[in-house]
C-alpha atoms as a PDB file:
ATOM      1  CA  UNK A   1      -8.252  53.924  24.922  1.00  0.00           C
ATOM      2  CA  UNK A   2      -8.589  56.179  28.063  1.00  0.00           C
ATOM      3  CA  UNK A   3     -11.346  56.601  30.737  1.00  0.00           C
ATOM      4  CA  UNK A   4     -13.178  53.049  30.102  1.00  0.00           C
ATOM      5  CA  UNK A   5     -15.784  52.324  32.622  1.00  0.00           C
ATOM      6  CA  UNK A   6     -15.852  48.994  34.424  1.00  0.00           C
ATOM      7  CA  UNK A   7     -19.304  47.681  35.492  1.00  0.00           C
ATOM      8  CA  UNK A   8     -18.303  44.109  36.355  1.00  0.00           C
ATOM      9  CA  UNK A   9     -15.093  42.689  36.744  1.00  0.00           C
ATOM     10  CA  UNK A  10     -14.045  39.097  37.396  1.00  0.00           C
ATOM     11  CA  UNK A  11     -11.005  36.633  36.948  1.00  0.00           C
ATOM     12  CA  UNK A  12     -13.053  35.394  33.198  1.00  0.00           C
ATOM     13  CA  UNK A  13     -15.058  38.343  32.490  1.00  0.00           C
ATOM     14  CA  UNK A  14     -15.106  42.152  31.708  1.00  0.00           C
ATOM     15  CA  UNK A  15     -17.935  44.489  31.433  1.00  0.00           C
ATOM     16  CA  UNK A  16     -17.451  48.071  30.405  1.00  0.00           C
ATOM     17  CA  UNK A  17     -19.843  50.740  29.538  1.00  0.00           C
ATOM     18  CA  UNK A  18     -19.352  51.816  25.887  1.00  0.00           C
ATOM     19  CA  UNK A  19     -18.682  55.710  25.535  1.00  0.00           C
ATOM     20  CA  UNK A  20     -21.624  58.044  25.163  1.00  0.00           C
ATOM     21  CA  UNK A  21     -21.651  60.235  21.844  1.00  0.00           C
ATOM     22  CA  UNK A  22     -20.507  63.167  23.743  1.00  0.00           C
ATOM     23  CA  UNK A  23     -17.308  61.762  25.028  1.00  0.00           C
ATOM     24  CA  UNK A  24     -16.635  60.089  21.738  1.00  0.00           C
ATOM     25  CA  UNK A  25     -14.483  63.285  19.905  1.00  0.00           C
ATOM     26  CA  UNK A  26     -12.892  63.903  23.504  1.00  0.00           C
ATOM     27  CA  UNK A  27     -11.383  59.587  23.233  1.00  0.00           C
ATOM     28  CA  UNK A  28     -10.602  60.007  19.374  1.00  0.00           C
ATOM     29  CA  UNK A  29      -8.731  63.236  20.320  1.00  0.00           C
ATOM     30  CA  UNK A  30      -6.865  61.421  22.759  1.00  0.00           C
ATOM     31  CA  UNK A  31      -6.022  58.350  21.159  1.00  0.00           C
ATOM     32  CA  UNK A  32      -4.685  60.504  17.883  1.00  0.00           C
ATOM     33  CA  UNK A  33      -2.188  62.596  20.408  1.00  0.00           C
ATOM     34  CA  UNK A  34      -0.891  59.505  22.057  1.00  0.00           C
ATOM     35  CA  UNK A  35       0.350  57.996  19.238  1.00  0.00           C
ATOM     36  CA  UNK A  36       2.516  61.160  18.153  1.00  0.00           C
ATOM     37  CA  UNK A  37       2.061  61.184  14.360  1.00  0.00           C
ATOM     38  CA  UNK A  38      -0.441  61.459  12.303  1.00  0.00           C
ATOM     39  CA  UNK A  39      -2.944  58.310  11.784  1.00  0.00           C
ATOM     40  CA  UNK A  40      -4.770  56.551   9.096  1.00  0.00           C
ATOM     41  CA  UNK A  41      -8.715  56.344   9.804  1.00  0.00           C
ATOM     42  CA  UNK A  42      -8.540  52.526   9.722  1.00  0.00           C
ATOM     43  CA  UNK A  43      -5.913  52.746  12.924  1.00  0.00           C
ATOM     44  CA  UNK A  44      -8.195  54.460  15.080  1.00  0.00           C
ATOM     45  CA  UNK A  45     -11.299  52.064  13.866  1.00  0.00           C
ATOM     46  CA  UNK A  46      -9.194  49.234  15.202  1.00  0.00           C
ATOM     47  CA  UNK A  47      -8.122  51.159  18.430  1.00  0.00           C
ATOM     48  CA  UNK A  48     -11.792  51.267  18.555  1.00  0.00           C
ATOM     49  CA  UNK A  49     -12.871  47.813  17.782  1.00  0.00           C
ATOM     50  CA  UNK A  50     -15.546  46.444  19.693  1.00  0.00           C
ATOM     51  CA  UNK A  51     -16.007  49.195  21.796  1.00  0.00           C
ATOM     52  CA  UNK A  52     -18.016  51.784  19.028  1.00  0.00           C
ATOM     53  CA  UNK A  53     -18.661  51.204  15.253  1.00  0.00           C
ATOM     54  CA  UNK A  54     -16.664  52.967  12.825  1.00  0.00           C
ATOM     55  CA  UNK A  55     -19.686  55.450  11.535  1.00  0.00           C
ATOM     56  CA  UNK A  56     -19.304  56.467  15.351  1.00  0.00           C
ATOM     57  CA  UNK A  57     -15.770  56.965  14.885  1.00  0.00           C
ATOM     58  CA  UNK A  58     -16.316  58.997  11.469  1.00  0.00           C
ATOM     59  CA  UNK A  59     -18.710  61.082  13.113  1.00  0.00           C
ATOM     60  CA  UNK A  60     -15.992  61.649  16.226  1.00  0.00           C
ATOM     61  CA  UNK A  61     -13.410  62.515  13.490  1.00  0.00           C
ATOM     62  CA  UNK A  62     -15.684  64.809  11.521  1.00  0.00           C
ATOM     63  CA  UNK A  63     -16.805  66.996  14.744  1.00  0.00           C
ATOM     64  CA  UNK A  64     -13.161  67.162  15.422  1.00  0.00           C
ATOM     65  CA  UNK A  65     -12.299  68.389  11.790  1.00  0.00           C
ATOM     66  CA  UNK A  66     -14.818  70.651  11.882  1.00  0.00           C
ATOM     67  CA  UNK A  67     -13.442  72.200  14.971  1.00  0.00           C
ATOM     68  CA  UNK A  68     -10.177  72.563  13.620  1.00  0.00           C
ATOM     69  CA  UNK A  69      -8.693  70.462  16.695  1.00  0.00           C
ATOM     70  CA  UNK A  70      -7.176  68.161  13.966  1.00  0.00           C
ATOM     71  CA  UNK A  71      -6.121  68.080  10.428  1.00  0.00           C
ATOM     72  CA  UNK A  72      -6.178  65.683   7.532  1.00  0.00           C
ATOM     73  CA  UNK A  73      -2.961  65.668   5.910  1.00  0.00           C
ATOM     74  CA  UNK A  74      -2.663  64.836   1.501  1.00  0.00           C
ATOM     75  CA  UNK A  75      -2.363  61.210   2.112  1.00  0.00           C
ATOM     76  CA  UNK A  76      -5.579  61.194   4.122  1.00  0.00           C
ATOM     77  CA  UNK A  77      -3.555  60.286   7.377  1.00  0.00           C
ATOM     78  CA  UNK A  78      -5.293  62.320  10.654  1.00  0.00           C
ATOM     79  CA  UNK A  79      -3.344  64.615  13.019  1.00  0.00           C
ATOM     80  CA  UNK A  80      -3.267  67.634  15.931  1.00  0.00           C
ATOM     81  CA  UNK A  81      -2.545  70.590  13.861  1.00  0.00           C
ATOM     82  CA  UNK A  82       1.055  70.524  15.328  1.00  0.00           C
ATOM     83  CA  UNK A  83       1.958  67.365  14.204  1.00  0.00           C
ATOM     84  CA  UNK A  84       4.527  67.148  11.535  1.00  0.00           C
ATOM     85  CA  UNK A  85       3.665  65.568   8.412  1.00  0.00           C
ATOM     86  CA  UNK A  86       6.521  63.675   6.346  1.00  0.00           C
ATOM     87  CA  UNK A  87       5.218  62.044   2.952  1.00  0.00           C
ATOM     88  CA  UNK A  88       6.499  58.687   2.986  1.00  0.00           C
ATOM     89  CA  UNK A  89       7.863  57.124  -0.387  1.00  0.00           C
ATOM     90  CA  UNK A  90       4.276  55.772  -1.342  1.00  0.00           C
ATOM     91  CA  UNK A  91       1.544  58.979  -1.386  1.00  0.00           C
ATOM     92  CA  UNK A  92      -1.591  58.005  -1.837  1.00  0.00           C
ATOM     93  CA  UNK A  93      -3.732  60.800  -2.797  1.00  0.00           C
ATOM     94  CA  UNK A  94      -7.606  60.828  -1.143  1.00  0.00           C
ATOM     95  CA  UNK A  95     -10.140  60.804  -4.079  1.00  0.00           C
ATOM     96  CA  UNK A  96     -12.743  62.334  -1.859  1.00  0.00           C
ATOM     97  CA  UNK A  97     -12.857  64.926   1.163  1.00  0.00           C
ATOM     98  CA  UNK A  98     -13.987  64.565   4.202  1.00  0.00           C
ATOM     99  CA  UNK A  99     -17.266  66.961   4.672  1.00  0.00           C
ATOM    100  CA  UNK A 100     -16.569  68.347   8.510  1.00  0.00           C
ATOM    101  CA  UNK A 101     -19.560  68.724  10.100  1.00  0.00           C
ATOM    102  CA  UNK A 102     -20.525  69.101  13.660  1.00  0.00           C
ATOM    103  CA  UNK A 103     -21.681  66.724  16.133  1.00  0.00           C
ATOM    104  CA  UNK A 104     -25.480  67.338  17.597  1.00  0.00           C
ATOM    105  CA  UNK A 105     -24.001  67.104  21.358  1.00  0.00           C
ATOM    106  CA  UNK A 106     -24.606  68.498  24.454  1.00  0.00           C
ATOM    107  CA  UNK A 107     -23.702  65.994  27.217  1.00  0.00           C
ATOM    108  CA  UNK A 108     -25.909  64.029  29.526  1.00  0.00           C
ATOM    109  CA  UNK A 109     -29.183  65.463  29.161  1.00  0.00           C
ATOM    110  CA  UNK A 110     -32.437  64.922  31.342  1.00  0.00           C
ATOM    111  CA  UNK A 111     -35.917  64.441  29.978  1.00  0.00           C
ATOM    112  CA  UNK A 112     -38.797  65.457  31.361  1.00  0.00           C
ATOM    113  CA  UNK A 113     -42.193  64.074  31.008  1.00  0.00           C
ATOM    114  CA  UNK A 114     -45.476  66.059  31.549  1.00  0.00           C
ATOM    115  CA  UNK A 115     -48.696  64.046  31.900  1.00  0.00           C
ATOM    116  CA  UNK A 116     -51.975  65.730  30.809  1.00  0.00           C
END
């Protein structure tokens, strides 16, 4: 998973800052190109393991579908829309469609407080 930051680093321990919602879609994107072929959803919860939780992850891939910047193929499996898709021998067809909906994200924002 790309672009992890490090807050404390020694020869026993790691410490990295989990992603912000915002970034989320950008990593999922990411992580389903490097692979080159499509992906199940499990795969990218494990890529993802310990790091976010998978309703994150859902979320991610739902903004993403919603966008059109990737596709969900018969057997379920997730991909860039240029990705070829070749049915394997076993096709499992997906009972249920994802509902693509769009993430409520802006980026970092600032809040500011009046006092009365």
């Amino acid at each position: 998973m790309p672009s992890k930051k490090v807050v404390y680093e020694d020869k026993d321990i790691l410490v990295e800052v989990s992603p912000r919602d915002y970034e989320l879609p950008d990593l999922v994107y990411e992580a389903i190109k490097k692979k080159g072929r499509p992906v199940l959803f499990q795969e990218l919860v494990r890529e993802f393991s310990g790091v976010v939780g998978e309703d994150r992850v859902r979320r991610a891939v739902s903004h993403l579908l919603a966008l059109k910047k990737i596709v969900e193929f018969p057997d379920g499996t997730l991909g860039t829309p240029d990705m070829e898709w070749k049915p394997t021998g076993i096709v499992r067809k997906r009972r249920r469609r994802r509902v693509a909906r769009l993430m409520d994200i802006e980026g970092p924002q600032r809040v500011l407080y009046t006092v009365t």
